[in-house]
Protein backbone atom coordinates (compact mmCIF):
# COMPACT_ATOMS: atom_id res chain seq x y z
CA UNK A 1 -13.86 -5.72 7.39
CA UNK A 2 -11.88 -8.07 5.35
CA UNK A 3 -11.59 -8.92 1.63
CA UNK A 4 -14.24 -11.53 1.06
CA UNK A 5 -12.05 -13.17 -1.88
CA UNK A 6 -10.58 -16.35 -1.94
CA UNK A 7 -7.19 -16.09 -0.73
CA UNK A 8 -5.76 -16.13 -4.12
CA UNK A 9 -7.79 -13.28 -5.52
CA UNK A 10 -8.08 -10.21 -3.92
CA UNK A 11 -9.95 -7.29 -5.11
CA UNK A 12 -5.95 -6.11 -5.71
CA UNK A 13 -5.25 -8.78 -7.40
CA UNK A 14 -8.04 -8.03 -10.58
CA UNK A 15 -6.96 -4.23 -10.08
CA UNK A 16 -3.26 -5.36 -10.84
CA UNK A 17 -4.51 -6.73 -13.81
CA UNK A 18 -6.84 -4.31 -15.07
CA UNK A 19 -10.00 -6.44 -14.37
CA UNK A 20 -11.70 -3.40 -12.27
CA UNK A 21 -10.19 -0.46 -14.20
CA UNK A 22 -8.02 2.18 -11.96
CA UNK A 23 -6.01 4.56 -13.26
CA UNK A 24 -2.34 3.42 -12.82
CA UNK A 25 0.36 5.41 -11.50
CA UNK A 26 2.96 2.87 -11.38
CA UNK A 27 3.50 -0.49 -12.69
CA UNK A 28 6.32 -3.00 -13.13
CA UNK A 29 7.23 -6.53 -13.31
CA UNK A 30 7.03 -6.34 -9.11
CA UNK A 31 4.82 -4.12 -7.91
CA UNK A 32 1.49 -1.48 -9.07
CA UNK A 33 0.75 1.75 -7.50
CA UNK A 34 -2.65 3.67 -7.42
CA UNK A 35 -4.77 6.21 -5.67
CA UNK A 36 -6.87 4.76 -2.59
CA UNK A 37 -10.58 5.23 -3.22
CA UNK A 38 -11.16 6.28 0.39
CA UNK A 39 -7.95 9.06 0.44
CA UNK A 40 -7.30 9.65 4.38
CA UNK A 41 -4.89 12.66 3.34
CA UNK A 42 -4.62 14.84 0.70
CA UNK A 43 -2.37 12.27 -0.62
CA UNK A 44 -2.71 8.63 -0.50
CA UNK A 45 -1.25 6.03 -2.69
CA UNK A 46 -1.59 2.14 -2.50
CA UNK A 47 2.10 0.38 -3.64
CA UNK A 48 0.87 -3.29 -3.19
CA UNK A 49 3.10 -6.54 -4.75
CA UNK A 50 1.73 -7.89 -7.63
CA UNK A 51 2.07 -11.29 -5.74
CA UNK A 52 0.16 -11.98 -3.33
CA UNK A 53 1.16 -11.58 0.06
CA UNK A 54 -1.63 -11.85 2.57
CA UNK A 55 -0.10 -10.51 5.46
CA UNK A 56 3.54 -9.03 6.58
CA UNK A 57 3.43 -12.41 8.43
CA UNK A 58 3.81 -13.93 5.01
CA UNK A 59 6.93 -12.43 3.75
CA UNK A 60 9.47 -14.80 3.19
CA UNK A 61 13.01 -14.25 2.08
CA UNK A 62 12.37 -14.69 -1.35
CA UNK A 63 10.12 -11.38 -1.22
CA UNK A 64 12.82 -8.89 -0.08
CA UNK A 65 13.61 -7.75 -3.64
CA UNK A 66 9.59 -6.75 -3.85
CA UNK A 67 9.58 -5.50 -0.90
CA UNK A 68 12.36 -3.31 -0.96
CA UNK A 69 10.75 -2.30 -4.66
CA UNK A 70 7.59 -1.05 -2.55
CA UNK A 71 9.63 1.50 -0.68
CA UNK A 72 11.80 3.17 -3.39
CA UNK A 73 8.76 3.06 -5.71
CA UNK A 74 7.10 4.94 -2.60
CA UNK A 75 9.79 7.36 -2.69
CA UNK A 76 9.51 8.19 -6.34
CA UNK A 77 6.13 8.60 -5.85
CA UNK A 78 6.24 10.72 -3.13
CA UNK A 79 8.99 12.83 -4.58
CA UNK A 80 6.01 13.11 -8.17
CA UNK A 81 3.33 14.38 -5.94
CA UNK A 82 5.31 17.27 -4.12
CA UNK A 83 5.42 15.25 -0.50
CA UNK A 84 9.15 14.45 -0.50
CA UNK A 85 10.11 17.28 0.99
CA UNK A 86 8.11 17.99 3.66
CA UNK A 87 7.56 14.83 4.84
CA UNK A 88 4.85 11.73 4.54
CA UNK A 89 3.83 8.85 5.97
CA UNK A 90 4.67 5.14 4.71
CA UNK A 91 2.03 2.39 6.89
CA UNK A 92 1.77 -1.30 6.60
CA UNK A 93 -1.28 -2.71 8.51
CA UNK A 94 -1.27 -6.47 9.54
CA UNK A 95 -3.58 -8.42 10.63
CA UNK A 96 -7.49 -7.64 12.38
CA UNK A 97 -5.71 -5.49 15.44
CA UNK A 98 -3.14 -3.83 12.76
CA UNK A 99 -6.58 -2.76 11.02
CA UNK A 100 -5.77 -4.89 7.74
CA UNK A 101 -8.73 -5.04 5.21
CA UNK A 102 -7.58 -6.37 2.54
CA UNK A 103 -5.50 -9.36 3.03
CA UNK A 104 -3.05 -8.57 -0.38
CA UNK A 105 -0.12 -6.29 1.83
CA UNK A 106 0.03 -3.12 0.96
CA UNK A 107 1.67 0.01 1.64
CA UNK A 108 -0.25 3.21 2.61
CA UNK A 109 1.99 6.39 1.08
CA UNK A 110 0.12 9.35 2.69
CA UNK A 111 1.06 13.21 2.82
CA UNK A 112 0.51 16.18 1.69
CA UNK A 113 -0.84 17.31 4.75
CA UNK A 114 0.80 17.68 8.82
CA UNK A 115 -0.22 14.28 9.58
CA UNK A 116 -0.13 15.05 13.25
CA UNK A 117 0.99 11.37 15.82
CA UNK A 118 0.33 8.33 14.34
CA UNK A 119 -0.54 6.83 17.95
CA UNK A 120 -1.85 8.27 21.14
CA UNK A 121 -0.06 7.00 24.09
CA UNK A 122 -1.79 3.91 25.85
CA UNK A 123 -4.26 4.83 28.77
């Protein structure tokens, strides 16, 4: 099901600035951080870009510093919530088949749990 915003508001996009109130755990000039309100692990953080970026499709070259923010602000976050070590999952969904919903990227930090394959083999 996709985000029935226009495509320059998402329901992100009011979250990044406070408009729907979520408890923060990470914000900068770049990117925002917060729990998902339908957890799939014991663990599961949202890092999205506070600029929106529909799709991985979208990135241009300009976005690489934001990007690249997503993933070491993923780190830190895993390393807060006691993951690091033993391992988590990072997952970037694209597009209807890719199982995106909301079309504002965003990067799935999930662990705290074995997490078992992240794809059965094709049949």
């Amino acid at each position: 099901m996709a985000d029935n915003t226009s495509p320059a508001e998402t329901i992100f996009s009011k979250i990044i600035r406070q408009e729907i109130p979520t408890p923060l755990l990470f914000q900068d000039e770049l990117v925002t951080a917060f729990r998902d309100i339908s957890p799939q692990a014991k663990s599961h953080i949202l890092i999205i870009p506070n600029k929106l970026i529909a799709t991985a499709n979208d990135i241009e070259q300009d976005d690489e510093l934001t990007i690249g923010r997503m993933f070491t602000v993923a780190k830190k976050l895993a390393k807060a919530e006691g993951i690091a070590e033993d391992g988590y999952r990072l997952i970037m969904n694209c597009n209807q088949h890719g199982g995106q919903e909301v079309y504002h990227i965003h990067l799935h930090l999930v662990g705290g749990q074995p997490l078992g394959r992240m794809l059965n083999p094709p049949s």
